[in-house]
C-alpha atoms as a PDB file:
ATOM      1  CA  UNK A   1      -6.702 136.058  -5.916  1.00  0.00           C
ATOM      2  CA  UNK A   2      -2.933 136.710  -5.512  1.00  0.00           C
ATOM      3  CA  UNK A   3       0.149 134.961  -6.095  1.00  0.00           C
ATOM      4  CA  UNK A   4       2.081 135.334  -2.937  1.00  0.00           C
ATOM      5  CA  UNK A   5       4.976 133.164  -4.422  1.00  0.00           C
ATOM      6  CA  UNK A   6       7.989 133.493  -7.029  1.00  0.00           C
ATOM      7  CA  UNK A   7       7.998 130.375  -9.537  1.00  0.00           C
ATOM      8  CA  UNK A   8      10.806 127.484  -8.826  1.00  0.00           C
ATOM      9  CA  UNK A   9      11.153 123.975  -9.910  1.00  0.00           C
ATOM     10  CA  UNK A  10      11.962 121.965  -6.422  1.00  0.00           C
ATOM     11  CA  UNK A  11      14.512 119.565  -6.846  1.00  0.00           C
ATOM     12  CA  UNK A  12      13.516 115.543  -6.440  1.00  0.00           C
ATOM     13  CA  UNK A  13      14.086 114.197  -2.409  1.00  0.00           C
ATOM     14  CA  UNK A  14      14.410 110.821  -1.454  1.00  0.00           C
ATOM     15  CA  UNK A  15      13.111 109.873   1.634  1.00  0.00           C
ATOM     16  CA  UNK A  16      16.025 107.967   3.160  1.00  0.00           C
ATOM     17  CA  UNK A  17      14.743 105.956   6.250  1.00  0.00           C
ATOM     18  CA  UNK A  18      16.630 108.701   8.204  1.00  0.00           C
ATOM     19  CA  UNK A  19      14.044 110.975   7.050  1.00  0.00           C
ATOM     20  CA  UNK A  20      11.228 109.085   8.368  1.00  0.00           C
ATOM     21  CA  UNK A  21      12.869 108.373  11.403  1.00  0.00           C
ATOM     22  CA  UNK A  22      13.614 112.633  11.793  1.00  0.00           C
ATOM     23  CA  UNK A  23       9.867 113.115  10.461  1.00  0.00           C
ATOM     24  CA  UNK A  24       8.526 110.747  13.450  1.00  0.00           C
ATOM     25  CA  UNK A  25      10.623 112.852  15.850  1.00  0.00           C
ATOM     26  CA  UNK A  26       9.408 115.938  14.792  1.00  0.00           C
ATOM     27  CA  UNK A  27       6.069 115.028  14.933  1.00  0.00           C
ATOM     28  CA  UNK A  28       6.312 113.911  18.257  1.00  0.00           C
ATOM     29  CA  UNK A  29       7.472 117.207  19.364  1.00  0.00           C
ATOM     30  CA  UNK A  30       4.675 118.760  17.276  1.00  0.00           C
ATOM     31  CA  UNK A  31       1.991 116.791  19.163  1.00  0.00           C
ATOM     32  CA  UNK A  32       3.929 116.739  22.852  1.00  0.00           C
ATOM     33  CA  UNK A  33       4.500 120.264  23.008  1.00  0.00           C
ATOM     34  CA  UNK A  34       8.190 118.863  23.916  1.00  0.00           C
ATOM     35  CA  UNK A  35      11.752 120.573  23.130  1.00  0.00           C
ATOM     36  CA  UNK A  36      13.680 117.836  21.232  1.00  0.00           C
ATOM     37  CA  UNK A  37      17.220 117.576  20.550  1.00  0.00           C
ATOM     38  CA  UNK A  38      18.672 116.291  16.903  1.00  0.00           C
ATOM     39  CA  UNK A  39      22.630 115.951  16.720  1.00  0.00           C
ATOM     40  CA  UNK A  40      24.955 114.414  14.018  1.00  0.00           C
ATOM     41  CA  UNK A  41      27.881 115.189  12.285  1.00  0.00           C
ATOM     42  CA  UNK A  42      28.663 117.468   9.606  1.00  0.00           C
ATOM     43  CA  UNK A  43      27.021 116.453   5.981  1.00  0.00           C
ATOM     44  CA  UNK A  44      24.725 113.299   7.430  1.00  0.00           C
ATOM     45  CA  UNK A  45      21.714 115.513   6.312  1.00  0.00           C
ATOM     46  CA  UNK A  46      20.456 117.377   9.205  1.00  0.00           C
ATOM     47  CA  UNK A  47      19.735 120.956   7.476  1.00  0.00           C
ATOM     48  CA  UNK A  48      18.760 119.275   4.293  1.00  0.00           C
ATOM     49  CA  UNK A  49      15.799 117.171   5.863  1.00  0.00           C
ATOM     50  CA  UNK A  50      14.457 119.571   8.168  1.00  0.00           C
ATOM     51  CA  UNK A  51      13.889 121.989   5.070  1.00  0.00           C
ATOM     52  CA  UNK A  52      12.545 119.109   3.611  1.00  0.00           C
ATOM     53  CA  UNK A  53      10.273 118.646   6.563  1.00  0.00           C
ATOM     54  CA  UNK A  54       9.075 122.131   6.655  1.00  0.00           C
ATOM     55  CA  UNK A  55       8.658 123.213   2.680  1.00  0.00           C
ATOM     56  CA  UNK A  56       5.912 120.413   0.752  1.00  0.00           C
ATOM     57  CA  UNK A  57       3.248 122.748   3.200  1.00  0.00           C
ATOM     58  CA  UNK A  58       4.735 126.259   1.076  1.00  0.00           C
ATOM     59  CA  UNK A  59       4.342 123.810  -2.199  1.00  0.00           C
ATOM     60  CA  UNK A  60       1.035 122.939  -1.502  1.00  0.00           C
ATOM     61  CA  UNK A  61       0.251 126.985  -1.209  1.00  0.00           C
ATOM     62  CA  UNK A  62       2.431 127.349  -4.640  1.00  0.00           C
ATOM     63  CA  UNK A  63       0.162 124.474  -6.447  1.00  0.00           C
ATOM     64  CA  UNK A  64      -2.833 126.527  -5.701  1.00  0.00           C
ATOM     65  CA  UNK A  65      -4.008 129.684  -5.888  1.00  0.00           C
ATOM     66  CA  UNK A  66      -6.441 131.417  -2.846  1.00  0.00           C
ATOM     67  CA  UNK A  67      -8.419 134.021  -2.021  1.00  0.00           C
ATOM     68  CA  UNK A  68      -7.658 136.063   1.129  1.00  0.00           C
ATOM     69  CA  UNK A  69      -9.950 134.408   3.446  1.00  0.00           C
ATOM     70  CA  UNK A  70      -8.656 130.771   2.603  1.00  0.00           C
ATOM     71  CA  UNK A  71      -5.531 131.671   2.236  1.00  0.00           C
ATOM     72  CA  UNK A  72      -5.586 132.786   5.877  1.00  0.00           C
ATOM     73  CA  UNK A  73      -6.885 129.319   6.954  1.00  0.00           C
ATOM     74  CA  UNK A  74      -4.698 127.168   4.973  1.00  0.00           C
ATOM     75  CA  UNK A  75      -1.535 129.221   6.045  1.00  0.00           C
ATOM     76  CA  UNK A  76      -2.534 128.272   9.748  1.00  0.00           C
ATOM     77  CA  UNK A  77      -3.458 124.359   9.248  1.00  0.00           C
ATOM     78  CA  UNK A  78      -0.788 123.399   6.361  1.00  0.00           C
ATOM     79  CA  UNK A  79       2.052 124.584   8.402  1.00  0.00           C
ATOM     80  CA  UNK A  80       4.486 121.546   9.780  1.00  0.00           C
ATOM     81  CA  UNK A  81       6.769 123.924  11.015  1.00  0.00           C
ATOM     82  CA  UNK A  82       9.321 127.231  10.338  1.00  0.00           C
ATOM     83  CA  UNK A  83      13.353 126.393   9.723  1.00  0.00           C
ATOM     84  CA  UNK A  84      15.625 129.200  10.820  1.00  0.00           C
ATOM     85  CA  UNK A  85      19.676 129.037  11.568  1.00  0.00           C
ATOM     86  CA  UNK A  86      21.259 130.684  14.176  1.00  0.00           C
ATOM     87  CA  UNK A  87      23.247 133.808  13.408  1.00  0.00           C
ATOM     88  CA  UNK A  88      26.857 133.768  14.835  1.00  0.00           C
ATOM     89  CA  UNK A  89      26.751 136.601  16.482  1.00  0.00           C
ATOM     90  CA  UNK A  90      23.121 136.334  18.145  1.00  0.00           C
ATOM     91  CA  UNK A  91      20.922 138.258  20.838  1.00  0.00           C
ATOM     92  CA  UNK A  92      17.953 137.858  22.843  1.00  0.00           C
ATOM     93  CA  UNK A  93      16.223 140.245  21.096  1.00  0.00           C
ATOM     94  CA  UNK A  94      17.459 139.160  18.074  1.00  0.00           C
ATOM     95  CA  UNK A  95      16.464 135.569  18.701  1.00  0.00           C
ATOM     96  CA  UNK A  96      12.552 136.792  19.689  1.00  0.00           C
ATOM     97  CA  UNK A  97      12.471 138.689  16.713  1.00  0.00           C
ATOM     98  CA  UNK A  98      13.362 136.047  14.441  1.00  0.00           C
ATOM     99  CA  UNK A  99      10.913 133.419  16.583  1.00  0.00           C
ATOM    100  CA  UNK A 100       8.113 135.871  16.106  1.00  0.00           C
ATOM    101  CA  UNK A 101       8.610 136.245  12.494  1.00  0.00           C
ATOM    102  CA  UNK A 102       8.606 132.467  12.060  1.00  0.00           C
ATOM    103  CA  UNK A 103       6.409 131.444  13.999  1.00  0.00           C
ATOM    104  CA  UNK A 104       3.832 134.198  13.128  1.00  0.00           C
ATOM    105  CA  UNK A 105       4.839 135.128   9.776  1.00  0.00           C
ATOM    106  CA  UNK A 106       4.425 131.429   8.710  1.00  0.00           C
ATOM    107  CA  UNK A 107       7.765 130.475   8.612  1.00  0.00           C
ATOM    108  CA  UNK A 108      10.519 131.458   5.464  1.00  0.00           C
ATOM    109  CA  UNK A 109       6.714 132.631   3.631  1.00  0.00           C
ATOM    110  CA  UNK A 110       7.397 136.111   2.699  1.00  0.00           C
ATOM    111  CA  UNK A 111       3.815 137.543   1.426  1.00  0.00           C
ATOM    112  CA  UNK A 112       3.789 139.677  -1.679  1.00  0.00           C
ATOM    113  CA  UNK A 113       0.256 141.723  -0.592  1.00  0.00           C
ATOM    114  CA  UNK A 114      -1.575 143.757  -2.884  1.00  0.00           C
ATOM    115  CA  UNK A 115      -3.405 146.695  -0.937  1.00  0.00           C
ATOM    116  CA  UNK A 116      -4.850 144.553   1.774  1.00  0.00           C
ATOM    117  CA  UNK A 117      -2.005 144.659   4.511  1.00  0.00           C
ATOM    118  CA  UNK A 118      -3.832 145.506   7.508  1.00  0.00           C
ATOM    119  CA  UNK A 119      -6.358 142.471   7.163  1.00  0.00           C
ATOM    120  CA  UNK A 120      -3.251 139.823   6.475  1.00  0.00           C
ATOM    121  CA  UNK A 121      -1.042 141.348   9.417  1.00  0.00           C
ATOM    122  CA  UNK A 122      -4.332 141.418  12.085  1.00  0.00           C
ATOM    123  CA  UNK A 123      -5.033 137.780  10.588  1.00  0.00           C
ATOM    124  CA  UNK A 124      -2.005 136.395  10.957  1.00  0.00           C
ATOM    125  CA  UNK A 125      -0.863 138.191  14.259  1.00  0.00           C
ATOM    126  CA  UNK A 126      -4.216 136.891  15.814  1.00  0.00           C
ATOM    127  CA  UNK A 127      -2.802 132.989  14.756  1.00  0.00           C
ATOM    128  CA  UNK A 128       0.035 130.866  15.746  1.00  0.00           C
ATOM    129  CA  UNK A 129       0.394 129.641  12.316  1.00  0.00           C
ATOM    130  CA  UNK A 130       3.296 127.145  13.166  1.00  0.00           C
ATOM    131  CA  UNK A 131       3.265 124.545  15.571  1.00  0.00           C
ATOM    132  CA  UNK A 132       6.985 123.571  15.455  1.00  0.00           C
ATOM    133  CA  UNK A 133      10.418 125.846  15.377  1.00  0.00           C
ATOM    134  CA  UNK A 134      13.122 123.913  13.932  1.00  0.00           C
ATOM    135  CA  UNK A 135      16.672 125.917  15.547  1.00  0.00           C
ATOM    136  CA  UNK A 136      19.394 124.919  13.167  1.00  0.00           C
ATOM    137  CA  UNK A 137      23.483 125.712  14.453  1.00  0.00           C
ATOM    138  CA  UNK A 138      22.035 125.763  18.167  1.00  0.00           C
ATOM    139  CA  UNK A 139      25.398 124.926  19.511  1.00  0.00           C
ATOM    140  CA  UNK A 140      25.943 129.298  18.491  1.00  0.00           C
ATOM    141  CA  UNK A 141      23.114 129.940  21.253  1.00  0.00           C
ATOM    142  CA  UNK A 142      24.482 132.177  24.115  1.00  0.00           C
ATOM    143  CA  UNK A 143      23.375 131.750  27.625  1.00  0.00           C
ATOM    144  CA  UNK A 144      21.120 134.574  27.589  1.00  0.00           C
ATOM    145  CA  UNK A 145      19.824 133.742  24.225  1.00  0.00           C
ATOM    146  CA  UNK A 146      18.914 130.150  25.296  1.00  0.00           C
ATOM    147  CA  UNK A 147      16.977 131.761  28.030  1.00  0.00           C
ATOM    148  CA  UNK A 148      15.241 133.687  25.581  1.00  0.00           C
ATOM    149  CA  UNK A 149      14.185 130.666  23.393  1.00  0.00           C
ATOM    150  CA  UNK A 150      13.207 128.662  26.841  1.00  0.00           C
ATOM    151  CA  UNK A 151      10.823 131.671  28.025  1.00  0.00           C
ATOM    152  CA  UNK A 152       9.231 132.047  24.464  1.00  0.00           C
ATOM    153  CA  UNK A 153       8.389 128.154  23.909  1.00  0.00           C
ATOM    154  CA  UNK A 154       7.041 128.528  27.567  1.00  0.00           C
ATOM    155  CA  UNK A 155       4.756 131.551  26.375  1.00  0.00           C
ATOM    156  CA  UNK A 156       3.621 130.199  23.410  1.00  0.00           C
ATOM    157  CA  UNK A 157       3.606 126.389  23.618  1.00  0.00           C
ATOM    158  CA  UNK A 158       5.184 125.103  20.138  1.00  0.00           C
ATOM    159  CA  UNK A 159       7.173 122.233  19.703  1.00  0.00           C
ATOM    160  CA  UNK A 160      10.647 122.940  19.472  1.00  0.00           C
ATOM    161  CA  UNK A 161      13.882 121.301  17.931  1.00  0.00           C
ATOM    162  CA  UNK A 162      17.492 122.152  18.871  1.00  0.00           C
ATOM    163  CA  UNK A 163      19.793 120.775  16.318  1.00  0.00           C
ATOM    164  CA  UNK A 164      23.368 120.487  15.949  1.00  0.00           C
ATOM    165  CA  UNK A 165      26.896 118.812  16.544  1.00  0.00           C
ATOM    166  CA  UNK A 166      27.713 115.780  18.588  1.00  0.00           C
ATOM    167  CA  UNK A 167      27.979 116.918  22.401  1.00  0.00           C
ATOM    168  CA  UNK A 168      24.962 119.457  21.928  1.00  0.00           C
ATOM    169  CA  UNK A 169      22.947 117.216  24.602  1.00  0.00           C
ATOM    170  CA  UNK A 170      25.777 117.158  27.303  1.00  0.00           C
ATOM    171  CA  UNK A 171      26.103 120.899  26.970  1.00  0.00           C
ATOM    172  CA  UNK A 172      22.579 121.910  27.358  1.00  0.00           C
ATOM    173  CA  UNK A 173      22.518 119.495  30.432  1.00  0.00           C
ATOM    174  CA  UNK A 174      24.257 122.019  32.309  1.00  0.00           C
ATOM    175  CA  UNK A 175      21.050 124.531  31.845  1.00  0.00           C
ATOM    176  CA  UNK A 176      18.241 122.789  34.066  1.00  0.00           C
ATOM    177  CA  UNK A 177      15.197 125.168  33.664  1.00  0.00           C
ATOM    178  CA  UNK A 178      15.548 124.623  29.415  1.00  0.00           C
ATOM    179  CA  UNK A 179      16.985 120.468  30.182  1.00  0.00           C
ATOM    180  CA  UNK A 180      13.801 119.436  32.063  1.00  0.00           C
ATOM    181  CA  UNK A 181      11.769 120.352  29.572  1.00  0.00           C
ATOM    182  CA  UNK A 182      13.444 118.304  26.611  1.00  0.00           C
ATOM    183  CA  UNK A 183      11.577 115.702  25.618  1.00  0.00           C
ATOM    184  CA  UNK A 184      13.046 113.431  22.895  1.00  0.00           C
ATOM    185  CA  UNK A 185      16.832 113.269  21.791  1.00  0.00           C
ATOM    186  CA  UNK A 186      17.418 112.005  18.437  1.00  0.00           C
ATOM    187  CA  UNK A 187      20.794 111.068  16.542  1.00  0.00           C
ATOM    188  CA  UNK A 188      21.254 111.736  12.921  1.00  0.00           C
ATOM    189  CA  UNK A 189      22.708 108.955  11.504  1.00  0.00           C
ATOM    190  CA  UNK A 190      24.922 108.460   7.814  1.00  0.00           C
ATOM    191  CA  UNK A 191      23.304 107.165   4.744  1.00  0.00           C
ATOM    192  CA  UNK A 192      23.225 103.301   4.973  1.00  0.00           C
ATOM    193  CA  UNK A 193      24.960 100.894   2.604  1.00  0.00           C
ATOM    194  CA  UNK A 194      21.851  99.524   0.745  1.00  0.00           C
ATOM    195  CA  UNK A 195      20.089 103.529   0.620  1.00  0.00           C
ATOM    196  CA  UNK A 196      23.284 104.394  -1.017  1.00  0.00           C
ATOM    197  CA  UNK A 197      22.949 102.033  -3.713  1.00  0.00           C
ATOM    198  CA  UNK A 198      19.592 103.622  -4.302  1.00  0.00           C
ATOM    199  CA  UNK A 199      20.739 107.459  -4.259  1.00  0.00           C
ATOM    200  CA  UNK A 200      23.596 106.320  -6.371  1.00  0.00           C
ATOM    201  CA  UNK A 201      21.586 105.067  -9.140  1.00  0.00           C
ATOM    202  CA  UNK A 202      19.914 108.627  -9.036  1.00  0.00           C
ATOM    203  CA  UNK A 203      23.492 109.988  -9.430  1.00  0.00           C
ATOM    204  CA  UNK A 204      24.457 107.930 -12.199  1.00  0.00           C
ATOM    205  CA  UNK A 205      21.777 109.781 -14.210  1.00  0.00           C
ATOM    206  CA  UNK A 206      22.373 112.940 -13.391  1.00  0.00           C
ATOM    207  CA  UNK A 207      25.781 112.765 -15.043  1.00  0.00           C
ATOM    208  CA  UNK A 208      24.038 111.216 -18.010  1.00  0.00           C
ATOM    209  CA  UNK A 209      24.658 107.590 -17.271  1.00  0.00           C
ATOM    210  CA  UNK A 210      23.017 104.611 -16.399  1.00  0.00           C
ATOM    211  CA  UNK A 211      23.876 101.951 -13.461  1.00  0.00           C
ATOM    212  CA  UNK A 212      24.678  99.020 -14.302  1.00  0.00           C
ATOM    213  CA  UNK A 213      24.557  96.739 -11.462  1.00  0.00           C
ATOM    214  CA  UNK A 214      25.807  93.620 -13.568  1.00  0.00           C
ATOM    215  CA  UNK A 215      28.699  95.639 -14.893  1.00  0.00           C
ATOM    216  CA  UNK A 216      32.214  95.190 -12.794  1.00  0.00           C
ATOM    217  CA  UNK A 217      33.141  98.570 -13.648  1.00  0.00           C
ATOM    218  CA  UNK A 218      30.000 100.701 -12.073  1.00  0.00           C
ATOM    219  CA  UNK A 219      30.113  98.310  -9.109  1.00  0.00           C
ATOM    220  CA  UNK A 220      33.599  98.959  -8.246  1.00  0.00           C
ATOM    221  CA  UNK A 221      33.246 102.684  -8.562  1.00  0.00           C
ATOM    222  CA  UNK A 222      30.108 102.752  -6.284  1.00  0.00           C
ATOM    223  CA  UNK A 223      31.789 100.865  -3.756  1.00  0.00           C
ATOM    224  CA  UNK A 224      34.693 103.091  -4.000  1.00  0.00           C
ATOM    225  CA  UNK A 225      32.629 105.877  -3.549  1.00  0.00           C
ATOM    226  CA  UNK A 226      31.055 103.738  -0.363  1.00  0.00           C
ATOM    227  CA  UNK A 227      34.660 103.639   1.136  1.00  0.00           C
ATOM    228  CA  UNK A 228      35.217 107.057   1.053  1.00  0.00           C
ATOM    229  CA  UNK A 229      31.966 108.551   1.970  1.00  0.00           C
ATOM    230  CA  UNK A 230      30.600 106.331   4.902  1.00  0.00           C
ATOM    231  CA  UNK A 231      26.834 107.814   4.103  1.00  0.00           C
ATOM    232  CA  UNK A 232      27.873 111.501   4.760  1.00  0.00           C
ATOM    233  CA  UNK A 233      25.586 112.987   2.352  1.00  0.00           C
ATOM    234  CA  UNK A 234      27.572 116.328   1.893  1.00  0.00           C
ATOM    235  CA  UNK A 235      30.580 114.468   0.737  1.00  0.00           C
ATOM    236  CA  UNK A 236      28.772 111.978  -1.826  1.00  0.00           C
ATOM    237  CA  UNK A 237      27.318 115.541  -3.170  1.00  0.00           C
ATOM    238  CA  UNK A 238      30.633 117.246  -3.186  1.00  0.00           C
ATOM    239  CA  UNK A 239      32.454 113.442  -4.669  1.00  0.00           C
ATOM    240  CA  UNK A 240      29.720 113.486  -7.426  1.00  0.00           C
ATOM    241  CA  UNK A 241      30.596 116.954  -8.747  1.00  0.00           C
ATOM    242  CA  UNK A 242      34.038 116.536  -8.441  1.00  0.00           C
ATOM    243  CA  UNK A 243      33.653 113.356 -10.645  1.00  0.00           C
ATOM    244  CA  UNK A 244      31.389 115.744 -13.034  1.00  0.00           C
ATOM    245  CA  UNK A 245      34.062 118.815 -13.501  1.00  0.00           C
ATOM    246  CA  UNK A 246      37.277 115.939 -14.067  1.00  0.00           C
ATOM    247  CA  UNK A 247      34.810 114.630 -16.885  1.00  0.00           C
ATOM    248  CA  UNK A 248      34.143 117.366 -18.668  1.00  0.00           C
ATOM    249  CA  UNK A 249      37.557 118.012 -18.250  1.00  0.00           C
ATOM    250  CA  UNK A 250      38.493 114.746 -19.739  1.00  0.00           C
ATOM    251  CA  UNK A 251      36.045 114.317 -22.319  1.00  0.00           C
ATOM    252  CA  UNK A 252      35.392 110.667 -20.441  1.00  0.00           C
ATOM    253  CA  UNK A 253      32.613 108.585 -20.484  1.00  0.00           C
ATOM    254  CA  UNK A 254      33.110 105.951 -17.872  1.00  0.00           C
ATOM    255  CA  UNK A 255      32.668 106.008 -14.367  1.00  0.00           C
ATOM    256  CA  UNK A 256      35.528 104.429 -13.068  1.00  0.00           C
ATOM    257  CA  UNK A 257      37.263 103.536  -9.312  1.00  0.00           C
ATOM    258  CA  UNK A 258      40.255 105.483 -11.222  1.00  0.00           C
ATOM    259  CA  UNK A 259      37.887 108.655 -11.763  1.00  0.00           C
ATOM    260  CA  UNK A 260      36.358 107.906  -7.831  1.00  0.00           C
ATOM    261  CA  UNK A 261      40.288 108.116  -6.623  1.00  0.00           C
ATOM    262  CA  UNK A 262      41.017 111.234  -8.700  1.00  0.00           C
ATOM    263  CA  UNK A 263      38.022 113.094  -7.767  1.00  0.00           C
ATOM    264  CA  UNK A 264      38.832 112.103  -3.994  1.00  0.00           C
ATOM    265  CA  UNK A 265      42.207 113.513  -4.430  1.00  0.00           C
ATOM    266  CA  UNK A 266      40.911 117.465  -5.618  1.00  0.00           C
ATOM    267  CA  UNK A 267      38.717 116.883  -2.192  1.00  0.00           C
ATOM    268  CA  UNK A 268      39.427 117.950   1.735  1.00  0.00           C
ATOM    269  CA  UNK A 269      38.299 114.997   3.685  1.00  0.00           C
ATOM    270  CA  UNK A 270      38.143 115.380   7.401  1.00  0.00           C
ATOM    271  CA  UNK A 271      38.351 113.061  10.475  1.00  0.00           C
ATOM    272  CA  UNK A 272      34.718 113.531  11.268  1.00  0.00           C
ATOM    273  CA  UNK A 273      33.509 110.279   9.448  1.00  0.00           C
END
């Protein structure tokens, strides 16, 4: 038996309907063998869910303990798909490098082995273990190192998922061998008005309160909080702890449209909403 996985408590998820939505597109590319291209703005989620997408497979591994043999099997027929970001400065080789460790490697799985590293390397060499690459920050991709991703998903025939800013599509129409082959586009849309009610609630309790949804003063403040954030995930996280530190701060116990404004003010809020 060996444990091929350091201990860690994963933190709750909510499956928004934007989840579902991304999980349906990736799945799609999974089964079509298609490149597909996810876009949204910064903070709607994108990263977040598409680790989400790829890690309850290394969970189900943590849960359980195998021997070698199983092990091997599991790691090829459990795996949704590997997550990797693009480097700034990036290569071709650099970019097959990283695809082969992925892809082959199963994904960000890093095995602790125990005197059997020949039989795990042959095994897992001799498998694509992952069916779908998941290229977050595309829009850093170089010309040559586009190429480079294009000729690999053409060697070995995974489903593949470009994702990044607003305008990603128009500028990979301008590369026809790698825009022919694209398959699905799919926009990442903000946190909607009634899911944010929901995540708010979760929230609420993590700064040791409960929602109220008959009491004028938690109202207010969540639809304060609504105003400012439009469903960009990133900035309801980064509004939340704000809210947290001028608390402690404070010694306060009420969430109020006062705190909401205050916290806003200690915050950078771009145009991008």
């Amino acid at each position: 038996m060996i444990d091929i996985f350091e201990d860690f408590a994963p933190q709750p998820f909510i499956q928004t309907k934007e989840y579902l939505r991304f999980e349906e597109f990736a799945q799609s590319c999974t089964q079509y063998k298609y490149i597909g291209i996810c876009y949204g703005n910064p903070g709607v989620g994108k990263t977040y869910t598409a680790n989400e997408y790829t890690q309850p497979q290394v969970l189900e591994y943590y849960n359980n303990r195998y021997p070698v043999s199983l092990m091997v099997k599991a790691n090829i027929h459990l795996c949704r798909g590997a997550f990797f970001t693009v480097q700034v400065c990036n290569t071709p080789r650099s970019i097959r490098n990283m695809v082969h460790g992925k892809i082959f490697n199963y994904g960000n799985v890093t095995l602790r082995l125990q005197g059997i590293e020949d039989i795990i390397t042959l095994a897992l060499k001799s498998h694509q273990t992952c069916p779908l690459l998941i290229v977050d920050e595309a829009d850093r991709l170089t010309f040559s190192s586009l190429e480079e991703l294009r000729a690999m998903y053409d060697e070995y025939q995974f489903g593949l998922i470009l994702m990044g800013m607003p305008g990603i599509e128009k500028r990979l129409s301008r590369y026809a061998q790698l825009y022919s082959r694209i398959g699905f586009v799919h926009e990442f849309k903000p946190i909607n008005k009634e899911e944010m009610k929901f995540l708010f609630e979760q929230k609420w309790q993590e700064l040791g309160r409960q929602f109220d949804k008959n009491t004028f003063v938690d109202v207010e403040a969540m639809n304060e909080i609504i105003k400012i954030t439009h469903g960009n995930f990133r900035l309801i996280n980064r509004i939340f702890d704000q809210m947290q530190r001028l608390m402690q701060i404070n010694n306060l116990t009420t969430l109020t449209k006062e705190l909401v404004e205050a916290a806003k003010n200690c915050l950078v809020i771009g145009d991008f909403l």
